[in-house]
PDB file of N, CA and C in Angstrom:
ATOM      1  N   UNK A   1     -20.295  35.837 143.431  1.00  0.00           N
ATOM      2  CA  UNK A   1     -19.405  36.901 143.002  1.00  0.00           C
ATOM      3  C   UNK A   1     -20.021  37.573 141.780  1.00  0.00           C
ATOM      4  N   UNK A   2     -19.840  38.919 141.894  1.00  0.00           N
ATOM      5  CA  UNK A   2     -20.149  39.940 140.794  1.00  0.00           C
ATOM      6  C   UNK A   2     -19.816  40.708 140.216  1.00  0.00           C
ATOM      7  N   UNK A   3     -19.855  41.515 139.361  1.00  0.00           N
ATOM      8  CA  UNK A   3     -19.364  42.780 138.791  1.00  0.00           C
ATOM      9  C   UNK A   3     -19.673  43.674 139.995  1.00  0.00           C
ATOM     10  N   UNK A   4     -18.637  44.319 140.620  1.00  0.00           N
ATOM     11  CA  UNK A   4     -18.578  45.413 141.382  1.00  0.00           C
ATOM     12  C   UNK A   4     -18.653  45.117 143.096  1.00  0.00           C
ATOM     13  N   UNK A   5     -18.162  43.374 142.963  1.00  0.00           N
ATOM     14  CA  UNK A   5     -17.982  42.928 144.625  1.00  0.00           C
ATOM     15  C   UNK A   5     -16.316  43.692 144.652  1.00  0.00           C
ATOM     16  N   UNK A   6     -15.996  43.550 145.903  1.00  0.00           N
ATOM     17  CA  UNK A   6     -14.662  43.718 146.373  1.00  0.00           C
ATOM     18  C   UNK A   6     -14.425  42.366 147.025  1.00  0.00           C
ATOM     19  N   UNK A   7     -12.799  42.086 146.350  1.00  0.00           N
ATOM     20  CA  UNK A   7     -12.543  40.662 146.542  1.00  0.00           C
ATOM     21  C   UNK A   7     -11.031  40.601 146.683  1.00  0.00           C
ATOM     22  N   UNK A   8     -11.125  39.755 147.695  1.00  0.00           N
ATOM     23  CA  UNK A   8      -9.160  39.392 147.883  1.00  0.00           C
ATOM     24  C   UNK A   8      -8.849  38.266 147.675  1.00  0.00           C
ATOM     25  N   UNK A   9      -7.546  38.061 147.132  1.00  0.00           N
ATOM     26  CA  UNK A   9      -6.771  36.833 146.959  1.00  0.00           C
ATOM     27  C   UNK A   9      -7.080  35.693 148.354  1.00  0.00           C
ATOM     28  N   UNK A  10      -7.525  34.652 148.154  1.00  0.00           N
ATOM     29  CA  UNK A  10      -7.775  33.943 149.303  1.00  0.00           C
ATOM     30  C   UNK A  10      -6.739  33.710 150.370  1.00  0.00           C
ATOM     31  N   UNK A  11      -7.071  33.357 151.565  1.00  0.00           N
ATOM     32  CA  UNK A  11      -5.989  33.519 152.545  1.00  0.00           C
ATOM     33  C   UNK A  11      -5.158  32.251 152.683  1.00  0.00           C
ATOM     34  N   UNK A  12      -5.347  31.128 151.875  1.00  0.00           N
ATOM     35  CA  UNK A  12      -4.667  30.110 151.431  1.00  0.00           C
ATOM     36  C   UNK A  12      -3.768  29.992 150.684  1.00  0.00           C
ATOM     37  N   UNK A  13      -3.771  31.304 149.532  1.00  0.00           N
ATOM     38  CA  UNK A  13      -2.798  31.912 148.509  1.00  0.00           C
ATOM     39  C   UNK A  13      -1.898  32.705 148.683  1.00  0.00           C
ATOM     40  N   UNK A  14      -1.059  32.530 147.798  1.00  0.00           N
ATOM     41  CA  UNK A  14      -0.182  33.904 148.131  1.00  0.00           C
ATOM     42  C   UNK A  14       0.316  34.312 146.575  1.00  0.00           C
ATOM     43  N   UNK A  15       0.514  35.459 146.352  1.00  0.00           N
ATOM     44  CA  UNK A  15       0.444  36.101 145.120  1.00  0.00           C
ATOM     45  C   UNK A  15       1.642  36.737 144.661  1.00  0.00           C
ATOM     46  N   UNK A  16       1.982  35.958 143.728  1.00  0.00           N
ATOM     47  CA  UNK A  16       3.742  36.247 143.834  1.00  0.00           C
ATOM     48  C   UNK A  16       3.555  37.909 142.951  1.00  0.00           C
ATOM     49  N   UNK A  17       2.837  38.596 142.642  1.00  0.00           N
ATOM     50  CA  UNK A  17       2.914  40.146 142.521  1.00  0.00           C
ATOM     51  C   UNK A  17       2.633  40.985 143.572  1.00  0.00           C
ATOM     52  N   UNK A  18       2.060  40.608 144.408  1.00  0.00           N
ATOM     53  CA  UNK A  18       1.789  41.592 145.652  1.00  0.00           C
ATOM     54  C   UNK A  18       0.080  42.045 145.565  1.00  0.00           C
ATOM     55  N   UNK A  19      -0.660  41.532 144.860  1.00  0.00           N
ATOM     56  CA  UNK A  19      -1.627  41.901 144.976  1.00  0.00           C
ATOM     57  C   UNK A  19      -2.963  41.090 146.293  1.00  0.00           C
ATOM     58  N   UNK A  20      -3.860  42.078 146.938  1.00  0.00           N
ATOM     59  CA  UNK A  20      -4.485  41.576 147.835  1.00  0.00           C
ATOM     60  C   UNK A  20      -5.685  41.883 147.710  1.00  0.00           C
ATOM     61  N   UNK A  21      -6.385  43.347 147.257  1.00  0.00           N
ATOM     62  CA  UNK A  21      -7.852  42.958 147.236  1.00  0.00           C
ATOM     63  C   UNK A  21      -8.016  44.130 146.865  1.00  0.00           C
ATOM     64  N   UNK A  22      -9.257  44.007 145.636  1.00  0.00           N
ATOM     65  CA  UNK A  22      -9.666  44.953 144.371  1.00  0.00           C
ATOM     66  C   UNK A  22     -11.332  44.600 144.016  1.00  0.00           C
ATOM     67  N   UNK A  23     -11.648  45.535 143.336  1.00  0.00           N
ATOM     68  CA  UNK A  23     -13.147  45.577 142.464  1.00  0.00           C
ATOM     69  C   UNK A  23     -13.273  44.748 141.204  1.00  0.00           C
ATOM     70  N   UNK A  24     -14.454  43.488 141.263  1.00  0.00           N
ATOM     71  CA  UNK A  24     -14.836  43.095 140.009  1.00  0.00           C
ATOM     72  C   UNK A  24     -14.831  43.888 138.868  1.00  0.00           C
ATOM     73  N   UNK A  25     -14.531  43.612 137.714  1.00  0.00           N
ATOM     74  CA  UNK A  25     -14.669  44.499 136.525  1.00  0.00           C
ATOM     75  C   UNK A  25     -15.507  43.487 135.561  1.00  0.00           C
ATOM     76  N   UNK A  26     -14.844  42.030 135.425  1.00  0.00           N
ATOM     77  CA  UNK A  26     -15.540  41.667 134.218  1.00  0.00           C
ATOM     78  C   UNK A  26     -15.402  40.073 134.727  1.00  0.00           C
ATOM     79  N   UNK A  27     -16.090  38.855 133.815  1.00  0.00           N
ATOM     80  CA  UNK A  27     -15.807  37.811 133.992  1.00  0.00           C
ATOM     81  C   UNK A  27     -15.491  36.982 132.341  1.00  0.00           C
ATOM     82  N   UNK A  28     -14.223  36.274 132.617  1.00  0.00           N
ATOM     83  CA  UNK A  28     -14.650  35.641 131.281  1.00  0.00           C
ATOM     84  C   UNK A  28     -13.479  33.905 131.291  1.00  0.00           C
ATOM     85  N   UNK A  29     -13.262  33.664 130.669  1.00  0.00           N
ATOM     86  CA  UNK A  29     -12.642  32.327 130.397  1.00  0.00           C
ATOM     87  C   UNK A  29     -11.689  31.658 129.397  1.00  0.00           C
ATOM     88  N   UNK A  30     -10.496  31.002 129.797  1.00  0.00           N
ATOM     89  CA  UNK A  30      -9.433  30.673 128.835  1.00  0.00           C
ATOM     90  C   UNK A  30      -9.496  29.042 129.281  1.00  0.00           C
ATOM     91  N   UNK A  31      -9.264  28.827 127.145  1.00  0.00           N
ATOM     92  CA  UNK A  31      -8.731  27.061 127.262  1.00  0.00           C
ATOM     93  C   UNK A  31      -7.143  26.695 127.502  1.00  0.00           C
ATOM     94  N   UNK A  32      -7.221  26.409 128.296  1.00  0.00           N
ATOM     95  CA  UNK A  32      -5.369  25.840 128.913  1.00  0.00           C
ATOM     96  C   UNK A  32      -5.229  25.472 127.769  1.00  0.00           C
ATOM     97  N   UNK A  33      -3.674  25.995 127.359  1.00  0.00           N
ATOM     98  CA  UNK A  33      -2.650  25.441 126.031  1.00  0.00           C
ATOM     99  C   UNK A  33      -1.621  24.757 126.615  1.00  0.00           C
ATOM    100  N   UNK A  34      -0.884  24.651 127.705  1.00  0.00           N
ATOM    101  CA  UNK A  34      -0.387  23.945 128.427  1.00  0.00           C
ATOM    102  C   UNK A  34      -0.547  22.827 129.319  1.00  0.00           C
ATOM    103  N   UNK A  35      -0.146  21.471 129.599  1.00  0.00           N
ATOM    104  CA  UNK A  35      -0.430  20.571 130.059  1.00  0.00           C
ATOM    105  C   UNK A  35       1.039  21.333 131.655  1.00  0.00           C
ATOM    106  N   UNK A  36       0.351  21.549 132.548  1.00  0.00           N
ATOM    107  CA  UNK A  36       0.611  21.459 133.898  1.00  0.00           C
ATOM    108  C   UNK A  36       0.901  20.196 134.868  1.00  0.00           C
ATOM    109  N   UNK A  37       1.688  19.665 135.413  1.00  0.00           N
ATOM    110  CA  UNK A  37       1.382  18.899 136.311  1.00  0.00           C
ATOM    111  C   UNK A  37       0.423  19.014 137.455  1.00  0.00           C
ATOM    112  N   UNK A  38      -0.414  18.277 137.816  1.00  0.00           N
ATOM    113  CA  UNK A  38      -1.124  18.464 138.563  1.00  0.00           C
ATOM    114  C   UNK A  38      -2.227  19.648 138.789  1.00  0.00           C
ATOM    115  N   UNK A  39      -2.133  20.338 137.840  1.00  0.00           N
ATOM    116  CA  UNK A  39      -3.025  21.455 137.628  1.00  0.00           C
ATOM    117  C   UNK A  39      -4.074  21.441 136.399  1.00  0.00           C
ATOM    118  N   UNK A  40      -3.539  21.456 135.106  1.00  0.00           N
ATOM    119  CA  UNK A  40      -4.729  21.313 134.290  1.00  0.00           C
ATOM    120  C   UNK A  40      -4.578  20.988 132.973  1.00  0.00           C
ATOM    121  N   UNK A  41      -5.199  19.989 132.259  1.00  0.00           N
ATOM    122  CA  UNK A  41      -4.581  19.222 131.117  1.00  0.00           C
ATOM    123  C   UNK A  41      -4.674  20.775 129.794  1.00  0.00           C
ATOM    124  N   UNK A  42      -4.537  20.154 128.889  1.00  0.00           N
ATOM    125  CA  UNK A  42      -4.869  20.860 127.188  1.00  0.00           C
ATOM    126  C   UNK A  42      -6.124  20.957 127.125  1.00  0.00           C
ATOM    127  N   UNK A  43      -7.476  21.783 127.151  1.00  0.00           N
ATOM    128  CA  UNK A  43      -8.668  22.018 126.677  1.00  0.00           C
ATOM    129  C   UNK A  43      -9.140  22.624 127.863  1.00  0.00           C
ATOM    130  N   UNK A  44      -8.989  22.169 129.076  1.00  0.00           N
ATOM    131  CA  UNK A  44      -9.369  22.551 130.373  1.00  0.00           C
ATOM    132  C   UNK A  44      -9.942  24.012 129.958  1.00  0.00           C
ATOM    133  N   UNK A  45     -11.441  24.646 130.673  1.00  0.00           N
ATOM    134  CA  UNK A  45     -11.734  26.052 130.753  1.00  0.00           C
ATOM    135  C   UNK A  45     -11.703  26.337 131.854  1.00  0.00           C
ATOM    136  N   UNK A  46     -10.764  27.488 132.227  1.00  0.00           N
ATOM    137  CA  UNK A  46     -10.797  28.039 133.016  1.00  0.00           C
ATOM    138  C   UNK A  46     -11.269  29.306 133.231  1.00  0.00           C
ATOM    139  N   UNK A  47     -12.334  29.387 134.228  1.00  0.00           N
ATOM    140  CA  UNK A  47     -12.902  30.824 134.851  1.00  0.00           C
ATOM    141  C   UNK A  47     -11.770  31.929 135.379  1.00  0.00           C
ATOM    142  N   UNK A  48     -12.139  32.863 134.914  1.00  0.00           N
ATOM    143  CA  UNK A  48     -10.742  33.862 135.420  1.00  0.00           C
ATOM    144  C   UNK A  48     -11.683  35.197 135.054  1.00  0.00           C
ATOM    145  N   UNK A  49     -11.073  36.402 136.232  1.00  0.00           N
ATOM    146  CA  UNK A  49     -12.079  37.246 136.729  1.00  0.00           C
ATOM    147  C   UNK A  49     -10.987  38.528 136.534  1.00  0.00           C
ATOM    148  N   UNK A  50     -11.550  39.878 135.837  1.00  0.00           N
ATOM    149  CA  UNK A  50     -10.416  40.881 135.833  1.00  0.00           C
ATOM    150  C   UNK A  50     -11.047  42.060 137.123  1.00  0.00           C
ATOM    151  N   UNK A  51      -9.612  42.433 137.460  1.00  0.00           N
ATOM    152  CA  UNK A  51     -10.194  42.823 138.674  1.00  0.00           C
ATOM    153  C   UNK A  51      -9.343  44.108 138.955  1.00  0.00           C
ATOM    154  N   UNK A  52      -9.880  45.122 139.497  1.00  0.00           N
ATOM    155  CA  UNK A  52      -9.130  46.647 139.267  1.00  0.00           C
ATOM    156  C   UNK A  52      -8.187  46.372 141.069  1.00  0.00           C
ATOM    157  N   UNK A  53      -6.593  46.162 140.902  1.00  0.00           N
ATOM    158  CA  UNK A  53      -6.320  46.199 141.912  1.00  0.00           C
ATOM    159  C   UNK A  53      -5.445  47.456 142.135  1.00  0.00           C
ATOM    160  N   UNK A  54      -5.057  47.701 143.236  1.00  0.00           N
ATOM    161  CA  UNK A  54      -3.988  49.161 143.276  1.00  0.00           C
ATOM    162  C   UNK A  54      -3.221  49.217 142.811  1.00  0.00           C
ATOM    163  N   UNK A  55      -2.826  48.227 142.306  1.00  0.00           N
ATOM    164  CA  UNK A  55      -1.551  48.197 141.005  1.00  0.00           C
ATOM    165  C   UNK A  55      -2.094  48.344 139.616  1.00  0.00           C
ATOM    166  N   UNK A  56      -3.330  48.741 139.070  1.00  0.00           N
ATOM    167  CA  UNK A  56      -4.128  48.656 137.642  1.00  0.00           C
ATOM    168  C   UNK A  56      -4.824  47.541 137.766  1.00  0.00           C
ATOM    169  N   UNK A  57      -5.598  46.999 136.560  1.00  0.00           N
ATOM    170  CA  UNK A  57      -6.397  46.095 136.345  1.00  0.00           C
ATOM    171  C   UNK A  57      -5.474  44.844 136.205  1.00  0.00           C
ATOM    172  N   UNK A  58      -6.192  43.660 136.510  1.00  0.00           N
ATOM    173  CA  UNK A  58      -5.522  42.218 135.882  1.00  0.00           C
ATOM    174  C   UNK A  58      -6.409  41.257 135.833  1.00  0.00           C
ATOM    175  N   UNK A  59      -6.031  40.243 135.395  1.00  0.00           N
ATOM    176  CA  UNK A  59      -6.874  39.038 135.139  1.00  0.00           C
ATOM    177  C   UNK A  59      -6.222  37.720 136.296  1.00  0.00           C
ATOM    178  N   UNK A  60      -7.286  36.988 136.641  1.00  0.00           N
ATOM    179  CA  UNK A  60      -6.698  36.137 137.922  1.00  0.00           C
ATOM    180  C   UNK A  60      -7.833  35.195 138.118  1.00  0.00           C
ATOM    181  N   UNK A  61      -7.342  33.752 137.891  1.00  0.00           N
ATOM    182  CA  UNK A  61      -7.957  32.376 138.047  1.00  0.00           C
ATOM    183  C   UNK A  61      -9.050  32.875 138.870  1.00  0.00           C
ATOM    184  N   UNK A  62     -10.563  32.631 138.782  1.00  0.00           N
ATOM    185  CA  UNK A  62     -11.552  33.148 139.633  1.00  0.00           C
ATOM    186  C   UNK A  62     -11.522  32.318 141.093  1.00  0.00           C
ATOM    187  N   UNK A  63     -10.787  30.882 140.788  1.00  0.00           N
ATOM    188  CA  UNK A  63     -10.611  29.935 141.932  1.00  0.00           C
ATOM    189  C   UNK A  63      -9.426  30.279 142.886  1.00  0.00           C
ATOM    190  N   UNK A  64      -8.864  31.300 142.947  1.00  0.00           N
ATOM    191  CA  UNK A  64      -7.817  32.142 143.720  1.00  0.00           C
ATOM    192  C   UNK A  64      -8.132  33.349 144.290  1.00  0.00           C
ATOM    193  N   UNK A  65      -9.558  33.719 144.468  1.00  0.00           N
ATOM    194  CA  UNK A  65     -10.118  34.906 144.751  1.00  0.00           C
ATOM    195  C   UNK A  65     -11.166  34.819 145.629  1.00  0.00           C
ATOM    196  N   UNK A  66     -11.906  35.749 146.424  1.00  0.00           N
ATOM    197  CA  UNK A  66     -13.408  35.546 147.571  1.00  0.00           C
ATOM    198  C   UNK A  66     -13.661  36.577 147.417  1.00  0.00           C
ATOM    199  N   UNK A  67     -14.785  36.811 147.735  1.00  0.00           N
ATOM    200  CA  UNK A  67     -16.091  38.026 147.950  1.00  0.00           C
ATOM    201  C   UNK A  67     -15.722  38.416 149.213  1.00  0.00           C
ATOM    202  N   UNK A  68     -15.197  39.429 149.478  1.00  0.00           N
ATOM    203  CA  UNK A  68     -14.865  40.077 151.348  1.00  0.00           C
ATOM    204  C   UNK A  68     -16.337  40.381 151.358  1.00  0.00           C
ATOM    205  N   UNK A  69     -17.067  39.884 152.426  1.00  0.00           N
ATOM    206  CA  UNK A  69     -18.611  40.811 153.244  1.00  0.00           C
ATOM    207  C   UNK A  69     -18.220  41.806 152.808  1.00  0.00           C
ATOM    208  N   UNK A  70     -19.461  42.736 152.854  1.00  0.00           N
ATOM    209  CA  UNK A  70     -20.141  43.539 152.956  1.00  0.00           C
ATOM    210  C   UNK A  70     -20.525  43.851 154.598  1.00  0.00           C
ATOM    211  N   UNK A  71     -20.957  42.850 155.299  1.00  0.00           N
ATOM    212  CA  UNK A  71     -21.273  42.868 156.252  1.00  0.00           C
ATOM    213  C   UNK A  71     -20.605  43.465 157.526  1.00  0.00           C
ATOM    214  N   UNK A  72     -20.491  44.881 157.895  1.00  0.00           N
ATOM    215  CA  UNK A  72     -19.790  45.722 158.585  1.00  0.00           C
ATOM    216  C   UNK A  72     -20.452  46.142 160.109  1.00  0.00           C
TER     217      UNK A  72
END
């Protein structure tokens, strides 16, 4: 994945805003301040990817997202 792939929410997910598939913009990373069950303790870094969707830009766990081909 890159700056300027087109990428959708994986088909395993579902996205409680309605969003489905947008342009890389940037990549960057947050330390969890919250202890989650089953998801991710206090320090944890998480990869998270901002991404221009038809609703404006947002930011979204990079592990909730795929590269759609190119291949047409």
């Amino acid at each position: 994945m890159k700056v300027g792939d087109l990428v959708r929410i994986k088909l395993s997910d579902s996205d409680p805003q309605g969003r489905n598939s947008g342009l890389v913009l940037k990549f960057d990373s947050y330390e969890a301040v919250r202890v989650v069950p089953d998801s991710c303790e206090i320090g944890d870094v998480i990869p998270i990817v901002k991404v221009l969707w038809s609703k404006g830009p947002g930011w979204i766990d990079k592990n909730r997202v795929e590269v759609i081909s190119g291949d047409w």
